[in-house]
N, C-alpha and C. Protein backbone atom coordinates (compact mmCIF):
# COMPACT_ATOMS: atom_id res chain seq x y z
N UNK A 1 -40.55 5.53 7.50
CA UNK A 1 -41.23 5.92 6.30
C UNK A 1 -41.92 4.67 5.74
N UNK A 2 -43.40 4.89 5.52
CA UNK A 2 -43.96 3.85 4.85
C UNK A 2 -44.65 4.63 3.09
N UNK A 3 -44.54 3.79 2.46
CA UNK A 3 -44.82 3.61 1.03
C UNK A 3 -45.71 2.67 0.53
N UNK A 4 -46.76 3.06 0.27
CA UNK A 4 -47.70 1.90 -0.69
C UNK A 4 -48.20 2.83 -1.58
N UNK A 5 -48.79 1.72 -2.45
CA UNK A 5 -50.12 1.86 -3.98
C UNK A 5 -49.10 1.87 -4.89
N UNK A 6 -49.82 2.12 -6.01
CA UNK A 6 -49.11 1.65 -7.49
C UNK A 6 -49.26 2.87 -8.14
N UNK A 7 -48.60 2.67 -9.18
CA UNK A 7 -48.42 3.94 -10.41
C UNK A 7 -49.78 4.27 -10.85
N UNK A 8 -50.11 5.42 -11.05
CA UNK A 8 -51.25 4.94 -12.32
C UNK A 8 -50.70 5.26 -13.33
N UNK A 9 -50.86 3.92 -14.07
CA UNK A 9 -50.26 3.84 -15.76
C UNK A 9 -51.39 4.57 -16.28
N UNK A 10 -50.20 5.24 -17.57
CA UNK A 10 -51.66 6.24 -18.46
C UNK A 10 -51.66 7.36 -18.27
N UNK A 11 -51.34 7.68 -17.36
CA UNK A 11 -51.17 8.52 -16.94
C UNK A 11 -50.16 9.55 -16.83
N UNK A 12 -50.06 11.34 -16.53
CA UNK A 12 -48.67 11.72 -17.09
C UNK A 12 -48.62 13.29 -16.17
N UNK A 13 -47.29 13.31 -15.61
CA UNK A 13 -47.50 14.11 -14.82
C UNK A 13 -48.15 13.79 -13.11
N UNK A 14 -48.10 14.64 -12.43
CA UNK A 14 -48.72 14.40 -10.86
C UNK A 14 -49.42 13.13 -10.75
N UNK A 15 -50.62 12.69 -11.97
CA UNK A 15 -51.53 12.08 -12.08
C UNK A 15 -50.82 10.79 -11.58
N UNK A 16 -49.61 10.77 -12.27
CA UNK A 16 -48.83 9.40 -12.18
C UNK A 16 -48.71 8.65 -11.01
N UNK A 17 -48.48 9.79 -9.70
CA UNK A 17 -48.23 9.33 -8.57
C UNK A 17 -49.06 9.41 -7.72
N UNK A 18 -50.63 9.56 -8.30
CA UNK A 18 -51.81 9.78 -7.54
C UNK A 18 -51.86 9.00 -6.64
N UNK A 19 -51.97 7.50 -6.56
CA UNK A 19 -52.37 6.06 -6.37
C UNK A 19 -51.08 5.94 -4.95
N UNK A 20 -49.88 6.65 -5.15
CA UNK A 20 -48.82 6.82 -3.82
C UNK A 20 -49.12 7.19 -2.86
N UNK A 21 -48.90 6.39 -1.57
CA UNK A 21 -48.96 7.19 -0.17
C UNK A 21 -47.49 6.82 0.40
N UNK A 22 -47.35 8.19 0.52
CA UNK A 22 -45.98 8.29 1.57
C UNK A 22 -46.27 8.90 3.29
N UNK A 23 -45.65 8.23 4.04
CA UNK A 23 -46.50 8.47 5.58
C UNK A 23 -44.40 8.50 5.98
N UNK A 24 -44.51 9.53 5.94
CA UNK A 24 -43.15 10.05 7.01
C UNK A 24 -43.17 10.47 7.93
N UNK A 25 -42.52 10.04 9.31
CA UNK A 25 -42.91 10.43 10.67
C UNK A 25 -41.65 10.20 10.98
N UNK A 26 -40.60 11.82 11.54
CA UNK A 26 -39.81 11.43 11.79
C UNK A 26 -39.69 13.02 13.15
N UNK A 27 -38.48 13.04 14.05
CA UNK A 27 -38.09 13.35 14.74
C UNK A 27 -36.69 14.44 14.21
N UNK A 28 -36.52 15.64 14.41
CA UNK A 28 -35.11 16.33 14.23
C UNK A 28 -35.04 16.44 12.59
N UNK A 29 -35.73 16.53 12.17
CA UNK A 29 -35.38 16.47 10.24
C UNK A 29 -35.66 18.27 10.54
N UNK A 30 -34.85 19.17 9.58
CA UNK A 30 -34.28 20.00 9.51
C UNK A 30 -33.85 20.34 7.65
N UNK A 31 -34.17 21.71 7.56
CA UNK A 31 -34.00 21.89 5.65
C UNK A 31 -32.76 21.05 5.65
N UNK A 32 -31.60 21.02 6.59
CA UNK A 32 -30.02 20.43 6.12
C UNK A 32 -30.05 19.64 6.21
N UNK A 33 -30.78 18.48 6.52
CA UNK A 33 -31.03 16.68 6.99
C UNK A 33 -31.99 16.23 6.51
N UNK A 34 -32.95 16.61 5.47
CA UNK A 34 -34.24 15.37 5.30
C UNK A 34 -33.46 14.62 4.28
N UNK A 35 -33.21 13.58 4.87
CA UNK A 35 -32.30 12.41 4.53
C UNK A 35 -31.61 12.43 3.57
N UNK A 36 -31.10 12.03 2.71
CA UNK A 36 -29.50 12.37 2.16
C UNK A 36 -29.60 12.54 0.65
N UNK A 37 -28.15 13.15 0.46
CA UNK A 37 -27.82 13.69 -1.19
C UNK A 37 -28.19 12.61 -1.68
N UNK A 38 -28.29 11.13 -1.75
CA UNK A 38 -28.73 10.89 -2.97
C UNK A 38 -30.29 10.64 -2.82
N UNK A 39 -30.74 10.46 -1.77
CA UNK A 39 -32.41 11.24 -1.90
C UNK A 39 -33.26 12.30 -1.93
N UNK A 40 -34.28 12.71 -1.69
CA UNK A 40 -34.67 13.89 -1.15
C UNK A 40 -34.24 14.73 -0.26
N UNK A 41 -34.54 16.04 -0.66
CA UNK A 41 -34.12 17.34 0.40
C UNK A 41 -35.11 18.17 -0.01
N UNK A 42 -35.41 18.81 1.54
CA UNK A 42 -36.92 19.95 1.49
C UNK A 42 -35.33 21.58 1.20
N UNK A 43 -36.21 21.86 0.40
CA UNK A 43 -35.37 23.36 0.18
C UNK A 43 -36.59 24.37 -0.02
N UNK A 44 -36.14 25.47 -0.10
CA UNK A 44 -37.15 26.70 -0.72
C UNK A 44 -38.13 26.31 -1.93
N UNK A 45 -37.55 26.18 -2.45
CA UNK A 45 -38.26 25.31 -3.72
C UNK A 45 -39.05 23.97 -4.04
N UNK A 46 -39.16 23.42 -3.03
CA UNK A 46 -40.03 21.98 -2.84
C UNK A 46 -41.35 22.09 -2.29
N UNK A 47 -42.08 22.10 -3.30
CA UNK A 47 -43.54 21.81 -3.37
C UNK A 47 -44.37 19.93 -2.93
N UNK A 48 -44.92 20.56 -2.25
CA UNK A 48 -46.11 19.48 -2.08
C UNK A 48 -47.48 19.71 -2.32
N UNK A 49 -47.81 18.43 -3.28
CA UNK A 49 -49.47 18.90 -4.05
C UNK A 49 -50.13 17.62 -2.92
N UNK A 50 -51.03 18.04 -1.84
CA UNK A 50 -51.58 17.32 -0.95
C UNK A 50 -52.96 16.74 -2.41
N UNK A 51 -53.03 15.52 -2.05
CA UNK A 51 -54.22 14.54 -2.97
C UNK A 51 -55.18 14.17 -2.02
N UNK A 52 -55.13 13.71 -0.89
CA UNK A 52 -55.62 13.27 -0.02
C UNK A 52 -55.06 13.06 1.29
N UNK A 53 -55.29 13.48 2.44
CA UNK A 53 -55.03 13.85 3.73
C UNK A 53 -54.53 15.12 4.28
N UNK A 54 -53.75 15.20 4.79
CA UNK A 54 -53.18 16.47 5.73
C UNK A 54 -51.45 16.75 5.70
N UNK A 55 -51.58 18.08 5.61
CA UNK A 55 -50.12 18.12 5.81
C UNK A 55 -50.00 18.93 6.97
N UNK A 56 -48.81 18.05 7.67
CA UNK A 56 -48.68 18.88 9.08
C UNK A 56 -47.23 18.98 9.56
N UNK A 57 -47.29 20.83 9.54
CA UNK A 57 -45.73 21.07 9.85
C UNK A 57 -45.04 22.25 8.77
């Protein structure tokens, strides 16, 4: 998993995390495994608002 850009300050809501790129490329991740209780988990309920690029999968 790679992570860059900055917050945009001033900002409130989605807007906040405009300036974020998250690039996850992984192998065997599964609703019961995208990496652990004290991080993220994809469930029924987990939305992704695409800003720029592709979502694939």
């Amino acid at each position: 998993m790679n992570i860059s850009g900055d917050f945009n300050e001033g900002t409130r809501g989605p807007d906040y995390f405009k300036n974020i790129k998250i690039d996850l490329i992984g192998e065997n991740l599964t609703d019961g495994n995208f990496l652990t209780e004290e991080g993220l988990r994809w469930t029924d309920k987990t939305e992704v608002e695409i800003i720029s690029g592709t979502e694939v999968g």
